[in-house]
Every structure is written in structure tokens, then in C-alpha cells.
C-alpha atoms as a PDB file:
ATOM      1  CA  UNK A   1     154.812  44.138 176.901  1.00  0.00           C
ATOM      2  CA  UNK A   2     151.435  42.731 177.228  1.00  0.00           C
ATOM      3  CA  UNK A   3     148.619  44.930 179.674  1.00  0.00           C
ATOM      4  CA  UNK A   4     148.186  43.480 183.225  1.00  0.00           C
ATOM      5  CA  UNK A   5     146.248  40.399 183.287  1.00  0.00           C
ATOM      6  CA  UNK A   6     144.197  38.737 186.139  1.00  0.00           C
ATOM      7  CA  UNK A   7     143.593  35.243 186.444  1.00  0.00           C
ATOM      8  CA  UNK A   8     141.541  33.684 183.878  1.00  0.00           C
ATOM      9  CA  UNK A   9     137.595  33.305 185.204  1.00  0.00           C
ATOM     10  CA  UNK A  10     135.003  30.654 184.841  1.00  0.00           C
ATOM     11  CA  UNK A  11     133.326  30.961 181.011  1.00  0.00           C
ATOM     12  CA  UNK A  12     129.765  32.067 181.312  1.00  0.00           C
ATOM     13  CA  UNK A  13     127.254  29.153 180.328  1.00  0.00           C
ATOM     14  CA  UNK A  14     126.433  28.278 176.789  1.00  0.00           C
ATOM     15  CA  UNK A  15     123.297  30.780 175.336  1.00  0.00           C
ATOM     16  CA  UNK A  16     121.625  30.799 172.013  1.00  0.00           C
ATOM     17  CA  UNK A  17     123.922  34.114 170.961  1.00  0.00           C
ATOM     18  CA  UNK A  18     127.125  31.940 172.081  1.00  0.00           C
ATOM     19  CA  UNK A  19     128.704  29.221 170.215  1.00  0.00           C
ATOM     20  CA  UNK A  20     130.084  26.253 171.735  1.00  0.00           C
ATOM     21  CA  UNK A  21     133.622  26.179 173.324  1.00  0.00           C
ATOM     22  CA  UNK A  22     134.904  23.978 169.896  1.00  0.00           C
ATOM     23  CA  UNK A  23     133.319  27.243 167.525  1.00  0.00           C
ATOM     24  CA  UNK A  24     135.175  29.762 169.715  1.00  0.00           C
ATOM     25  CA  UNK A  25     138.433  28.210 169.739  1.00  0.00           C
ATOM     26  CA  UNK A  26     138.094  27.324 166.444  1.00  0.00           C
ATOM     27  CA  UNK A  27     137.420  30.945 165.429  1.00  0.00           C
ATOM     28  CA  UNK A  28     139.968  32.310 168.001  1.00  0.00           C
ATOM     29  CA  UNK A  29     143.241  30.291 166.197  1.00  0.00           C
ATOM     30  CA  UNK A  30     142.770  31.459 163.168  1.00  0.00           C
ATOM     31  CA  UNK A  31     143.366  28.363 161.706  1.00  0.00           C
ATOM     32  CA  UNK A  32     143.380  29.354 157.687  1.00  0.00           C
ATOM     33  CA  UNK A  33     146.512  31.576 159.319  1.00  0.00           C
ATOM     34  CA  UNK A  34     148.062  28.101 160.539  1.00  0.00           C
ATOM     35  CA  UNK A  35     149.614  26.807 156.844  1.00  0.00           C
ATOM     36  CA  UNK A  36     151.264  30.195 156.692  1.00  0.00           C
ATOM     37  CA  UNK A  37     153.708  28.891 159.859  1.00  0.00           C
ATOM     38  CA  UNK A  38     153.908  25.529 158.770  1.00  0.00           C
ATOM     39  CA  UNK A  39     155.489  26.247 155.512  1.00  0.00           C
ATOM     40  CA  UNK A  40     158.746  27.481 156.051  1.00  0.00           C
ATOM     41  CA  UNK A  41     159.193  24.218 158.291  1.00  0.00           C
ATOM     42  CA  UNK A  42     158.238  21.917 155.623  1.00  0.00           C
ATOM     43  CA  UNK A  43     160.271  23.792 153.047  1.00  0.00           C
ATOM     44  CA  UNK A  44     163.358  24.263 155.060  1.00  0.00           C
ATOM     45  CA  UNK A  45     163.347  20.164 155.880  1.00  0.00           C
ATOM     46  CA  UNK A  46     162.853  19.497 152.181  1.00  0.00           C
ATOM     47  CA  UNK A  47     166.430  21.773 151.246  1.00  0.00           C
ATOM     48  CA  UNK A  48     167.909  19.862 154.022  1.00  0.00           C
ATOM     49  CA  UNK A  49     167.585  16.555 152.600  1.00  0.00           C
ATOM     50  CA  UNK A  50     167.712  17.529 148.910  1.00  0.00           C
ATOM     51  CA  UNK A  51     170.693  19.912 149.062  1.00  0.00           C
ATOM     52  CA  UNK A  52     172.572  18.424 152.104  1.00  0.00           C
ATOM     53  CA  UNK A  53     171.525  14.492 152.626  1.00  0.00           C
ATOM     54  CA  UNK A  54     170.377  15.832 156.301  1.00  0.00           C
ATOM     55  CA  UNK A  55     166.914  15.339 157.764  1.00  0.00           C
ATOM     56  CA  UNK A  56     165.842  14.702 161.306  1.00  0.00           C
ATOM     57  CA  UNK A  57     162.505  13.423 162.490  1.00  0.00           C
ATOM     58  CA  UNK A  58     162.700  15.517 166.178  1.00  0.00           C
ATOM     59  CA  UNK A  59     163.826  18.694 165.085  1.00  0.00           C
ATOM     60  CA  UNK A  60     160.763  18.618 162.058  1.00  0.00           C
ATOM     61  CA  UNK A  61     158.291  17.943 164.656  1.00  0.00           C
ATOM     62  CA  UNK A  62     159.487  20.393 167.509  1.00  0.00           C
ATOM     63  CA  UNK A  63     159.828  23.264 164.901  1.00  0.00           C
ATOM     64  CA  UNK A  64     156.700  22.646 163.461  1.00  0.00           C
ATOM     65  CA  UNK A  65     154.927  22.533 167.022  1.00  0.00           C
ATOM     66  CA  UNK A  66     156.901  25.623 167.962  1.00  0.00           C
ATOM     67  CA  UNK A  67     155.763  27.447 164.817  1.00  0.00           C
ATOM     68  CA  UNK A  68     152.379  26.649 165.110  1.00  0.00           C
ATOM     69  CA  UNK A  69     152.334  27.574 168.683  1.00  0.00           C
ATOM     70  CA  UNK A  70     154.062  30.646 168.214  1.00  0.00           C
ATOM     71  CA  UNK A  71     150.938  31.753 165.104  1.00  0.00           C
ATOM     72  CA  UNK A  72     148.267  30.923 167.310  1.00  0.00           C
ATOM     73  CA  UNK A  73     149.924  32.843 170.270  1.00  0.00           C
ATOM     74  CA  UNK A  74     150.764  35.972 167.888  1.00  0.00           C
ATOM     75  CA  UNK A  75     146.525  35.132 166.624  1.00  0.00           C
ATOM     76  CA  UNK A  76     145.260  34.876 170.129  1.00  0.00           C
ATOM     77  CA  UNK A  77     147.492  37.997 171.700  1.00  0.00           C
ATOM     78  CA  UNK A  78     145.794  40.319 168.596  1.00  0.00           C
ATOM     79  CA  UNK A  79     142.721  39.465 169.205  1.00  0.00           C
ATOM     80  CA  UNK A  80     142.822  40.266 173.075  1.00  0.00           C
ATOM     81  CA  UNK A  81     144.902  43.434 172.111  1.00  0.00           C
ATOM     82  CA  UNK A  82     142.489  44.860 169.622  1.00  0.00           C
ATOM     83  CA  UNK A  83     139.508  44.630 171.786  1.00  0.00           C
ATOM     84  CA  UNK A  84     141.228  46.468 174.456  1.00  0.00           C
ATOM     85  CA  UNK A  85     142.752  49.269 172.354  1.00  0.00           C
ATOM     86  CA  UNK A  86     139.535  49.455 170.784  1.00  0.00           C
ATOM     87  CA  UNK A  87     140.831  48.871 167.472  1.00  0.00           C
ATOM     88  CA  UNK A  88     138.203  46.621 166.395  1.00  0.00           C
ATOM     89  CA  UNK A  89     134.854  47.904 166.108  1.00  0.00           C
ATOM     90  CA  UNK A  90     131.453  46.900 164.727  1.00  0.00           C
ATOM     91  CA  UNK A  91     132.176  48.308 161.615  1.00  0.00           C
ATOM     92  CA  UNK A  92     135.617  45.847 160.600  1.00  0.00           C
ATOM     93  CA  UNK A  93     135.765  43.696 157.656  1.00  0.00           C
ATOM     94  CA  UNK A  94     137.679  40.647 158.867  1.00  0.00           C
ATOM     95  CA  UNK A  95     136.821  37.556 160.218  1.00  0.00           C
ATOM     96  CA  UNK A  96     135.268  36.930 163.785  1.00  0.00           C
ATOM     97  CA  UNK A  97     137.194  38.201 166.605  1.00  0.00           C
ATOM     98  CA  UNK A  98     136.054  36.121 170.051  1.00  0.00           C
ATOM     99  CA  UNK A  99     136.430  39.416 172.126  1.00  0.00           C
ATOM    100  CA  UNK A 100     134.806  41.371 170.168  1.00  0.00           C
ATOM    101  CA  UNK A 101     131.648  38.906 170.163  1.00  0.00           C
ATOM    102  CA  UNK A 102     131.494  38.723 173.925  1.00  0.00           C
ATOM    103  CA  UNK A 103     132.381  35.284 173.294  1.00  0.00           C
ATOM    104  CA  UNK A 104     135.966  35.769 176.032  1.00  0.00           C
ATOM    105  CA  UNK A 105     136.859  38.200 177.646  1.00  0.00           C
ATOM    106  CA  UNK A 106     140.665  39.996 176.603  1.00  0.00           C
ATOM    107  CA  UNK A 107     141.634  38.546 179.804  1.00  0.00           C
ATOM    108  CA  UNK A 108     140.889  34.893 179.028  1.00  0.00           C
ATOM    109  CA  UNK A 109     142.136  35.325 175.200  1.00  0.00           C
ATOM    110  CA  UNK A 110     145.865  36.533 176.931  1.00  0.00           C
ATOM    111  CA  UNK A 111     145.935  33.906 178.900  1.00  0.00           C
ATOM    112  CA  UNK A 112     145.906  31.452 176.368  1.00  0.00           C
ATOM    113  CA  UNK A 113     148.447  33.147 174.109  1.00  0.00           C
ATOM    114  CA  UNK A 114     150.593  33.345 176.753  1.00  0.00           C
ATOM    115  CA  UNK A 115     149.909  29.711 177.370  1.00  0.00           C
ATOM    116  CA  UNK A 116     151.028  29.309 173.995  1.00  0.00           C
ATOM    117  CA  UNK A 117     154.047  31.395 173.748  1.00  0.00           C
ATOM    118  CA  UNK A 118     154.686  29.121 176.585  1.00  0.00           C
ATOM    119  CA  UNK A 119     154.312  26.105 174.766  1.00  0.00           C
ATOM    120  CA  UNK A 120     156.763  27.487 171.682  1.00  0.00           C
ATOM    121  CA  UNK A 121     159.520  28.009 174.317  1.00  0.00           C
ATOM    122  CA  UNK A 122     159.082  24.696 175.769  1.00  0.00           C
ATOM    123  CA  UNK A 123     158.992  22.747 172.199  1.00  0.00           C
ATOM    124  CA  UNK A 124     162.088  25.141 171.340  1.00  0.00           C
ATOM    125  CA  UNK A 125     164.029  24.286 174.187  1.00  0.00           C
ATOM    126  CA  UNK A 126     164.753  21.057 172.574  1.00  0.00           C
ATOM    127  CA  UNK A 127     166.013  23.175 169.164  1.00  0.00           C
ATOM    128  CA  UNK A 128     168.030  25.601 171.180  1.00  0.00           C
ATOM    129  CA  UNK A 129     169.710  21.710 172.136  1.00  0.00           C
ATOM    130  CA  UNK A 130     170.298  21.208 168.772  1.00  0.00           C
ATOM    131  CA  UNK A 131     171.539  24.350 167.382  1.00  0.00           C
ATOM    132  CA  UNK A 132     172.677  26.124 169.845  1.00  0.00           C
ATOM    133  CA  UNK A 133     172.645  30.395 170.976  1.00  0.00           C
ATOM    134  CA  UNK A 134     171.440  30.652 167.317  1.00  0.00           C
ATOM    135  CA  UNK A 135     168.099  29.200 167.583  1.00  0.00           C
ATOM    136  CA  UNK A 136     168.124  30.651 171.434  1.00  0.00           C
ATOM    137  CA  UNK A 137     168.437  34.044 169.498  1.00  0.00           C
ATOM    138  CA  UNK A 138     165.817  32.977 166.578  1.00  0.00           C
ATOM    139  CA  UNK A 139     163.066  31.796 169.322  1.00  0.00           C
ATOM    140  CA  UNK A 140     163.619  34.966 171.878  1.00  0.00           C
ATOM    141  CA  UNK A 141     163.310  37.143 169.044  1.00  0.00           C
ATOM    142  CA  UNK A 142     160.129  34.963 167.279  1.00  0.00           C
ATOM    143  CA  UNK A 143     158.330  35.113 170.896  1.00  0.00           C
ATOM    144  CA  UNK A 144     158.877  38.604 171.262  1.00  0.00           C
ATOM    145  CA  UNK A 145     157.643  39.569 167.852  1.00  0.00           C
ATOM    146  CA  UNK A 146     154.086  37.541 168.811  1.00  0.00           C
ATOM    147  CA  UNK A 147     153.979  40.077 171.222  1.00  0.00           C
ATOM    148  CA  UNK A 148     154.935  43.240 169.411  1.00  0.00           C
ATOM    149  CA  UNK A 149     152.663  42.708 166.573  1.00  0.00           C
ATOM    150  CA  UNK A 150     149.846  44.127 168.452  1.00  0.00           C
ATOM    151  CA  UNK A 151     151.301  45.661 172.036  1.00  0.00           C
ATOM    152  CA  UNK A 152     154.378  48.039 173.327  1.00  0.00           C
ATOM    153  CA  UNK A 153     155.358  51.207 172.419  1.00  0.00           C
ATOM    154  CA  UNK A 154     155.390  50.609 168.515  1.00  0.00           C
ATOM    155  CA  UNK A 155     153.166  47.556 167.310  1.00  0.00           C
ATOM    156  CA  UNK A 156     153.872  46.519 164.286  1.00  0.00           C
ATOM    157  CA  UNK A 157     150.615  45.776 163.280  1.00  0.00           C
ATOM    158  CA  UNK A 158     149.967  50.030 163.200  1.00  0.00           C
ATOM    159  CA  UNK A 159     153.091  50.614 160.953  1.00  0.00           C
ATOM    160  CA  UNK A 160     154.109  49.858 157.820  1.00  0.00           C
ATOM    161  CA  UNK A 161     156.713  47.455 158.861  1.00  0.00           C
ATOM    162  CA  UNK A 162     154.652  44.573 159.101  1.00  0.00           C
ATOM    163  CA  UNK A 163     155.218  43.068 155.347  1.00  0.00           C
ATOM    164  CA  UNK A 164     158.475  43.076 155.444  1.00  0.00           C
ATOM    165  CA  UNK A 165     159.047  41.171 159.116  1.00  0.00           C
ATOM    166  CA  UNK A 166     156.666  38.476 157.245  1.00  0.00           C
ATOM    167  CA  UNK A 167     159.292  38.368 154.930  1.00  0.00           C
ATOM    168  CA  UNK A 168     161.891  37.745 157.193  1.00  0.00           C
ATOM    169  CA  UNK A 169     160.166  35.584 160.121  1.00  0.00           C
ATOM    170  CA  UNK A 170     158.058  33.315 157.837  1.00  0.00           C
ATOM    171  CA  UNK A 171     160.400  33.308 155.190  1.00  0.00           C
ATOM    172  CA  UNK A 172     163.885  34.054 155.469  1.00  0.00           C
ATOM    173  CA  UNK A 173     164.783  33.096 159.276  1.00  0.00           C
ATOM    174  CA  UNK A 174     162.264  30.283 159.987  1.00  0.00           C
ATOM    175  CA  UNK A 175     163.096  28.872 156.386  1.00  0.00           C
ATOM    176  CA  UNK A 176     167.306  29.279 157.353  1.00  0.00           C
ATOM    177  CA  UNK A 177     166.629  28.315 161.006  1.00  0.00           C
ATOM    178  CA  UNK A 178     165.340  25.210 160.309  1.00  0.00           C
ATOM    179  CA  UNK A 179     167.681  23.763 157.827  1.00  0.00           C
ATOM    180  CA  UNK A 180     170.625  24.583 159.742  1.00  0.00           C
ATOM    181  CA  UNK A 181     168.869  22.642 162.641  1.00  0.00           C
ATOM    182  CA  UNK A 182     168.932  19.960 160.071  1.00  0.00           C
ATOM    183  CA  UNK A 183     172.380  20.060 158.293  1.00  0.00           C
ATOM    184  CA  UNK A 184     174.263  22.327 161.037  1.00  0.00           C
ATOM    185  CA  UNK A 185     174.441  24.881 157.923  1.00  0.00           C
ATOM    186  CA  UNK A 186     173.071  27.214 156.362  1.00  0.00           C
ATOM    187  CA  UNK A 187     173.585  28.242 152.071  1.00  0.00           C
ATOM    188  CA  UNK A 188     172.261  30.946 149.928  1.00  0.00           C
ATOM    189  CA  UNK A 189     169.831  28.201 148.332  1.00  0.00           C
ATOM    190  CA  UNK A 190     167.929  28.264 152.261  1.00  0.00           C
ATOM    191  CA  UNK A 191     168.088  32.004 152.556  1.00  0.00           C
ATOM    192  CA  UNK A 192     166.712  32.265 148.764  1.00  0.00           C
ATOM    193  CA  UNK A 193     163.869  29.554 149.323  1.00  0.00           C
ATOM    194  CA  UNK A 194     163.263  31.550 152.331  1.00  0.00           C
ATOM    195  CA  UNK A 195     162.533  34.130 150.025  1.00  0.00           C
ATOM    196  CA  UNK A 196     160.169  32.830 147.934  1.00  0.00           C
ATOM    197  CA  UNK A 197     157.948  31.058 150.890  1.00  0.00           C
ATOM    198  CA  UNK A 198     158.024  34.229 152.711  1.00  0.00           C
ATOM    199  CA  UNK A 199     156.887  36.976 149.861  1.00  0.00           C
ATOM    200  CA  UNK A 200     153.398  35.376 149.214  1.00  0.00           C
ATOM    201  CA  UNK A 201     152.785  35.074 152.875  1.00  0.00           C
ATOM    202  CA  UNK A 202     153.778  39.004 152.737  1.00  0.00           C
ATOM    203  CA  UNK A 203     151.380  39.111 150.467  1.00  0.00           C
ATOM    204  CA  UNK A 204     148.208  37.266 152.623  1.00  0.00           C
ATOM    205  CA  UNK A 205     149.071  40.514 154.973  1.00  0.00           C
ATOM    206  CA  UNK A 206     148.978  43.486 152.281  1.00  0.00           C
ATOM    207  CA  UNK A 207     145.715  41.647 151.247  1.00  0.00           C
ATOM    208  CA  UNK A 208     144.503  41.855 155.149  1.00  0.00           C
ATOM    209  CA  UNK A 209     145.403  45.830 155.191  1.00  0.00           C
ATOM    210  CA  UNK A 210     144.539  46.483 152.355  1.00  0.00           C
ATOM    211  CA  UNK A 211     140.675  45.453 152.642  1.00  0.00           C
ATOM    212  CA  UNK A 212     140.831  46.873 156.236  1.00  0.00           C
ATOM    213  CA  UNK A 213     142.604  50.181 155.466  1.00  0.00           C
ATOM    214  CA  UNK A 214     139.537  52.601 156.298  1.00  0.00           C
ATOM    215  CA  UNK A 215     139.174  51.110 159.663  1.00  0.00           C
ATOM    216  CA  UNK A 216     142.952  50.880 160.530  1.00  0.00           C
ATOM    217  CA  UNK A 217     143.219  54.929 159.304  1.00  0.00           C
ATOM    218  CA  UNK A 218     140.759  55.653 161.537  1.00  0.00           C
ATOM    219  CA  UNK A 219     141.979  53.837 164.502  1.00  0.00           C
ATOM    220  CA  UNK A 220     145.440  55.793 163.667  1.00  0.00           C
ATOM    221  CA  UNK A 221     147.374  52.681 162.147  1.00  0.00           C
ATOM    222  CA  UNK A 222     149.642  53.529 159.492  1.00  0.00           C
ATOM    223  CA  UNK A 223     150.119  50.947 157.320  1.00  0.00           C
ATOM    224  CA  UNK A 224     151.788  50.172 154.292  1.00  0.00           C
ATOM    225  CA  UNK A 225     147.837  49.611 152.642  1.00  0.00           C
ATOM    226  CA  UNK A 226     147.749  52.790 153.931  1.00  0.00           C
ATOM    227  CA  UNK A 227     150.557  55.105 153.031  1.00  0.00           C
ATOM    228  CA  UNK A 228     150.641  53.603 149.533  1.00  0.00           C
ATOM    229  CA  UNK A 229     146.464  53.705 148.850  1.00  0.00           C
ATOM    230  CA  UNK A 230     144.370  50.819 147.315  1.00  0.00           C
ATOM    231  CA  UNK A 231     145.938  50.813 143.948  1.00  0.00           C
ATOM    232  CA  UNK A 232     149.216  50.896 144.968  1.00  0.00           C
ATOM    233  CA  UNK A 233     148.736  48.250 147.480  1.00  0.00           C
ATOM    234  CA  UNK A 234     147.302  46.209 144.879  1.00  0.00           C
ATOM    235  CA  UNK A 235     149.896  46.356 142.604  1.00  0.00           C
ATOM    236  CA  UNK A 236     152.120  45.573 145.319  1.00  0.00           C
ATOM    237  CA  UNK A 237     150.615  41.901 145.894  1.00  0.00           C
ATOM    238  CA  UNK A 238     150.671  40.941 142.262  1.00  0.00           C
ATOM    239  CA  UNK A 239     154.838  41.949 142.476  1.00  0.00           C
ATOM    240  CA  UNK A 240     155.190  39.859 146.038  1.00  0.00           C
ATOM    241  CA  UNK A 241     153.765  36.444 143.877  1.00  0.00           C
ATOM    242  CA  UNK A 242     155.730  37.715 140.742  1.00  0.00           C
ATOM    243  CA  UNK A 243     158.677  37.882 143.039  1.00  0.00           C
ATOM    244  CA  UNK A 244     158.317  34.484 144.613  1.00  0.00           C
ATOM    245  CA  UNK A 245     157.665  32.749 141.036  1.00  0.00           C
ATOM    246  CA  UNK A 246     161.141  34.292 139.699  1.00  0.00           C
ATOM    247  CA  UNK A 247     162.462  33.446 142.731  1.00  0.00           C
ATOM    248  CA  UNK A 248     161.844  29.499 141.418  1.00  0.00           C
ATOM    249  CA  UNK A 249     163.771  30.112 138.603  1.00  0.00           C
ATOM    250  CA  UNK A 250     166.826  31.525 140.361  1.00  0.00           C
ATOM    251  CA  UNK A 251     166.748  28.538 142.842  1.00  0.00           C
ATOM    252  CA  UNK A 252     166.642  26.276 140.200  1.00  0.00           C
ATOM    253  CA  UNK A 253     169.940  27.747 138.187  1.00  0.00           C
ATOM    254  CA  UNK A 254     171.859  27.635 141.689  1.00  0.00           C
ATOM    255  CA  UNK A 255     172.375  24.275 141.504  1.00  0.00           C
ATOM    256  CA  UNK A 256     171.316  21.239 138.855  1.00  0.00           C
ATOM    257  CA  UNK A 257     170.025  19.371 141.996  1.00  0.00           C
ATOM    258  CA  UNK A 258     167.373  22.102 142.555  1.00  0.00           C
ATOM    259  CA  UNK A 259     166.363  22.229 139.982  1.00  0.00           C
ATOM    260  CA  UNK A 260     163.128  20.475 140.245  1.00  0.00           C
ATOM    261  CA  UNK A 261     161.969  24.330 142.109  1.00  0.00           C
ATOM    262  CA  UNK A 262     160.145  25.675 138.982  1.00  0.00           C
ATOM    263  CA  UNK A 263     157.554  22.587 139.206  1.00  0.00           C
ATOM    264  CA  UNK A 264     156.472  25.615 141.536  1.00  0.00           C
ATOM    265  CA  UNK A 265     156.117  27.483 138.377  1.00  0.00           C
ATOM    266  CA  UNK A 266     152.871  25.501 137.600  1.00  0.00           C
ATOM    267  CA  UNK A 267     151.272  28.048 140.618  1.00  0.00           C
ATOM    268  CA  UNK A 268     151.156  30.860 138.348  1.00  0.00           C
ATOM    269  CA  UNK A 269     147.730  30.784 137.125  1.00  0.00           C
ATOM    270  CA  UNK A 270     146.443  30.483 140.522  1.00  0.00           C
ATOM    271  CA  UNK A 271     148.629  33.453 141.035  1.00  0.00           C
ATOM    272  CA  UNK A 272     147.562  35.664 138.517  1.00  0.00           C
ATOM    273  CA  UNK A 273     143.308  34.852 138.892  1.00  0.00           C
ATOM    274  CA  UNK A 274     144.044  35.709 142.483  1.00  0.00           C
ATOM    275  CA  UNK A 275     145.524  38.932 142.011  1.00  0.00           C
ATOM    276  CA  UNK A 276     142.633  39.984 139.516  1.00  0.00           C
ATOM    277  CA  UNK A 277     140.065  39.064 141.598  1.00  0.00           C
ATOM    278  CA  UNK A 278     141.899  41.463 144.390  1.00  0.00           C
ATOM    279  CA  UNK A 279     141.615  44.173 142.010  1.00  0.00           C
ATOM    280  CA  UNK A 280     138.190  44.096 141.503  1.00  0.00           C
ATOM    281  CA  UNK A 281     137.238  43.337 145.620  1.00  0.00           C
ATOM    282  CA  UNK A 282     134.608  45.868 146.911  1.00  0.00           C
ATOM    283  CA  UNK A 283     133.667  44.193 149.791  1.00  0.00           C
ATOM    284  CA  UNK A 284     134.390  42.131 152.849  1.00  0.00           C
ATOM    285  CA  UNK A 285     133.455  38.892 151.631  1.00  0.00           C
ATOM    286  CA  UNK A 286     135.375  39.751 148.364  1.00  0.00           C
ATOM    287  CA  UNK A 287     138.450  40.654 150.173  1.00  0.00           C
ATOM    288  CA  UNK A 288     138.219  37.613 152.748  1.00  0.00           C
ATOM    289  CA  UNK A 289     138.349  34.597 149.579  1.00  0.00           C
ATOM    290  CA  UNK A 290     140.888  36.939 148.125  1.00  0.00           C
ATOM    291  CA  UNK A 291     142.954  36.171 151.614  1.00  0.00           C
ATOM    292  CA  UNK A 292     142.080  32.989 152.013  1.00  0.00           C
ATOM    293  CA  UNK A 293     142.980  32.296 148.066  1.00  0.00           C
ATOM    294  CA  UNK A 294     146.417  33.983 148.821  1.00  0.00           C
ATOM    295  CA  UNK A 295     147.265  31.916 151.212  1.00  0.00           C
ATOM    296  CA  UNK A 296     145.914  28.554 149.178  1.00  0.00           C
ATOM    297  CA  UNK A 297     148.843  30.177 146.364  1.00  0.00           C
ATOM    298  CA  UNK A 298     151.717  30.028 149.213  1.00  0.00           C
ATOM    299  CA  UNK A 299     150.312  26.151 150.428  1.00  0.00           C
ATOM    300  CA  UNK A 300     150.412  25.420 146.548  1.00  0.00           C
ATOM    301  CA  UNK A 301     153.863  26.751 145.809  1.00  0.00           C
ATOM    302  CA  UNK A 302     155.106  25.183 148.961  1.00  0.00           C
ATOM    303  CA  UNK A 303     153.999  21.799 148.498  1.00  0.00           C
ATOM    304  CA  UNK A 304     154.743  21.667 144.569  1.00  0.00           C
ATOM    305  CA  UNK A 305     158.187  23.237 144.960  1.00  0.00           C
ATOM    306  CA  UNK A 306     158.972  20.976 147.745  1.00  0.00           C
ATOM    307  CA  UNK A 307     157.684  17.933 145.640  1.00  0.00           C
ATOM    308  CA  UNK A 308     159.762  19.082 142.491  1.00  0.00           C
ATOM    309  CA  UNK A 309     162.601  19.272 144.512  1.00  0.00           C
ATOM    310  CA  UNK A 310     162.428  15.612 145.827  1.00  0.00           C
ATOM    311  CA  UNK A 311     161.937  14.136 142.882  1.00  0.00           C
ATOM    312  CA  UNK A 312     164.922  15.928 140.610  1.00  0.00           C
ATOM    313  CA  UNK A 313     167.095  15.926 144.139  1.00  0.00           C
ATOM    314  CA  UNK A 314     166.137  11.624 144.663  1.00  0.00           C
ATOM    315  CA  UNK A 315     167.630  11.027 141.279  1.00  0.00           C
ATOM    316  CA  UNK A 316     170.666  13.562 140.687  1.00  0.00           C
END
């Protein structure tokens, strides 16, 4: 559960020390974080058509909205959250937080993720039409992960859980989720491709606590950056992108029509500069391209996986 909120107040007029309205949303989104949601969506619509002949326009375009509103409700609730646990602090490495500036107040920042949680729910009603208690189950569960990340009893952005559930929600289940909306169905080839879209986006987050591991340890967070130290941690990216790479090459032998998946396999140099230049990060601007090149690797595999598999699957 969220803290008590009161109704959102007037924003104090523009000064030299605050950005415009556009610069604060814009930093409040997190929109290099926004790809990360998309992907599964795109991916899962690709199988659909490639491995089942099924592909419709409404359900691509509500679960995309519903992702996207879902990331920037998950974005917006940590920021608020943060601020008011006093979590972030002059002293963190990441990008700009708007509470933290001064910028909004938590108050304002909860508001609008609730507003888009709200949004999610509404664009997912029309999936729940579609697919049924399934997706009804998916969404409640989504939503209430936004939430969890960074409030209630155990948030799973101070344990070392939160990896894993990356796996699952922007891999596995959204990946799944959406091509059974598509084809009424879902095959090991979904759950697998869920795999491999959801281990580099694992990834972006062991690259996010790992460069803010001092801070999190001292605001009691116990990560998985944390409990397995720097080198560990680091070693630990370079296996997520190993993982999803194989994981082209297993896709690809389920099936001759999938086999256009390793086209993926042309994202391994990208893979493997990344992952040396987070070995050698000493700082925050260091770590911060090494996150933002992370998630540039998942984009890339994505879109060149996806493109493989349309052109083997329009031909077979």
C-alpha cells in the first residue's frame, strides 16, 4: 500500500532553479526505462504471427498502452516513495529524481502514478475482454507489483528479489500474456522468447544496483548488488546477456520456422563491449551509459530477433 495522499496542489511558479513543466515530466517518466516495457509487447505479437498466423491490431495497441502506463506508474510511484523514506539523498548516483529536486512534491508525483496505474487498468479492461480471468490475474498482479517495488511491508526494490521478478514480468508473463491474447495460446517457444527479452532487462537492473550499492547498504536495502559484491554482480550481467544470446539458439532449434531468432545473434558484440565497459565503471556517469547501453542491447536484440523471425517465418 501506498502512504496517505492529499489532493494534489497548485505547482509553484517557474524560477531560474526550476525547469519547465515539459523537463520535469520528462525527467519524472523515465523515459530510457520506457523500451524496457515495450519489448515484450512487440516480441510477443511477432511469435504470434510467425508461430501461430494470429495478430490483432487492438490487443497490440492496448497492451502496449497498458505496459507503458504500468512503467511510468511503477517510475513515478519510486520516485515519490524514495523521497519520503528518505532513501534518496544528495549523495546518489542515478539520474534526476523530481522530488528530490524540489521540483514536486511526493504528493503530486503519487498522484500521477496512481493516475497511471489507473490508466493501465482502464487500457486492460479491454484485454481482460479478450482473454479472459487470465489477463484479469496478469494485470491485478502487474498493478500491484508497480506498487510493491518501492512501498508495503517488503519492497522489492530493498531485497534481492528484484532481478528475478524482471525476469518474469518483463519477460516471461508479459511476453506469454500477450501472445495468448493474440493466438488464444500459449507454447514453450513464448515462454522461452520470454526468456531471452526478459534476462537483459534483468540485467539494466543489476547494472542500476550495482552502481548504487553503497547508497542502498546504507539506506538498509539488501540487494542482490549487494549480497553478492561488485565483482560478483558484474559477472552476473555478462551471464544474464550470455543467457539471452543462447537462448536465440535454443529458439531457433525449436522449430525450422524460428529459426530466423539467431539474426539476434548479431547483438553480441554490443553485448560483450558493454559488459567490459561495466567492469571498468568507477563512477556515476560511467555506470549511467553502462545502463543506458544495456538497455540499447535488449532494444537491439528485440528488434533484430523480431525482424529475423519475420523474414524466415514470411517464407517457411
Amino acid at each position: 500500500m501506498s502512504p496517505p495522499v492529499s489532493p494534489p496542489v497548485s505547482p509553484p511558479s517557474s524560477s531560474p532553479e526550476r525547469p519547465p513543466w515539459s523537463v520535469i515530466a520528462w525527467h519524472a517518466i523515465r523515459p530510457h526505462t520506457l523500451p524496457l516495457s515495450l519489448s515484450p509487447v512487440i516480441a510477443g505479437t511477432v511469435l504470434s504471427w510467425v508461430a501461430h498466423g494470429q495478430i490483432r491490431l487492438d490487443v497490440l495497441i492496448a497492451a502496449a498502452l497498458s505496459a507503458l502506463a504500468i512503467q511510468v506508474g511503477t517510475n513515478l510511484h519510486n520516485d515519490a516513495a524514495d523521497t519520503l523514506n528518505h532513501t534518496d539523498d544528495e549523495g546518489r548516483l542515478g539520474p534526476v529524481r523530481v522530488t528530490e529536486r524540489g521540483w514536486m512534491t511526493p504528493n503530486q508525483v503519487l498522484w500521477a502514478a496512481h493516475a497511471a496505474f489507473a490508466l493501465s487498468v482502464l487500457c486492460g479492461g479491454w484485454l481482460v475482454v479478450v482473454g479472459g480471468w487470465p489477463i484479469a490475474l496478469i494485470g491485478a498482479v502487474s498493478v500491484l507489483a508497480g506498487y510493491a517495488y518501492s512501498a508495503g511491508p517488503w519492497p522489492i526494490s530493498r531485497g534481492p528479489w528484484g532481478e528475478l521478478l524482471v525476469v518474469l514480468f518483463f519477460g516471461v508473463i508479459a511476453v506469454g500474456g500477450v501472445v495468448y491474447l493474440h493466438a488464444g495460446t500459449v507454447s514453450g517457444a513464448a515462454l522461452l522468447l520470454g526468456l531471452i527479452v526478459g534476462l537483459p532487462a534483468a540485467a539494466v537492473l543489476m547494472v542500476n544496483n550495482t552502481r548504487d550499492r553503497v547508497g542502498d547498504a546504507r539506506a538498509g536495502r539488501r540487494t542482490l548488488a549487494i549480497l553478492m559484491g561488485r565483482d560478483r554482480a558484474v559477472t552476473a550481467h555478462g551471464l544474464l546477456l550470455a543467457a539471452a544470446l543462447a537462448g536465440l539458439v535454443a529458439l531457433a532449434a525449436l522449430d525450422p520456422a524460428l529459426r530466423g531468432a539467431v539474426l539476434g545473434l548479431i547483438c553480441a558484440p554490443l553485448a560483450w563491449r558493454v559488459w567490459r565497459a561495466l567492469r571498468t565503471a568507477d563512477s556515476s556517469v560511467g555506470y549511467n551509459a553502462v545502463l543506458a547501453r544495456t538497455g540499447r542491447v535488449q532494444v537491439a536484440l528485440v528488434a533484430s530477433c523480431s525482424l529475423g523471425l519475420v523474414l524466415v517465418g514470411s517464407v517457411w
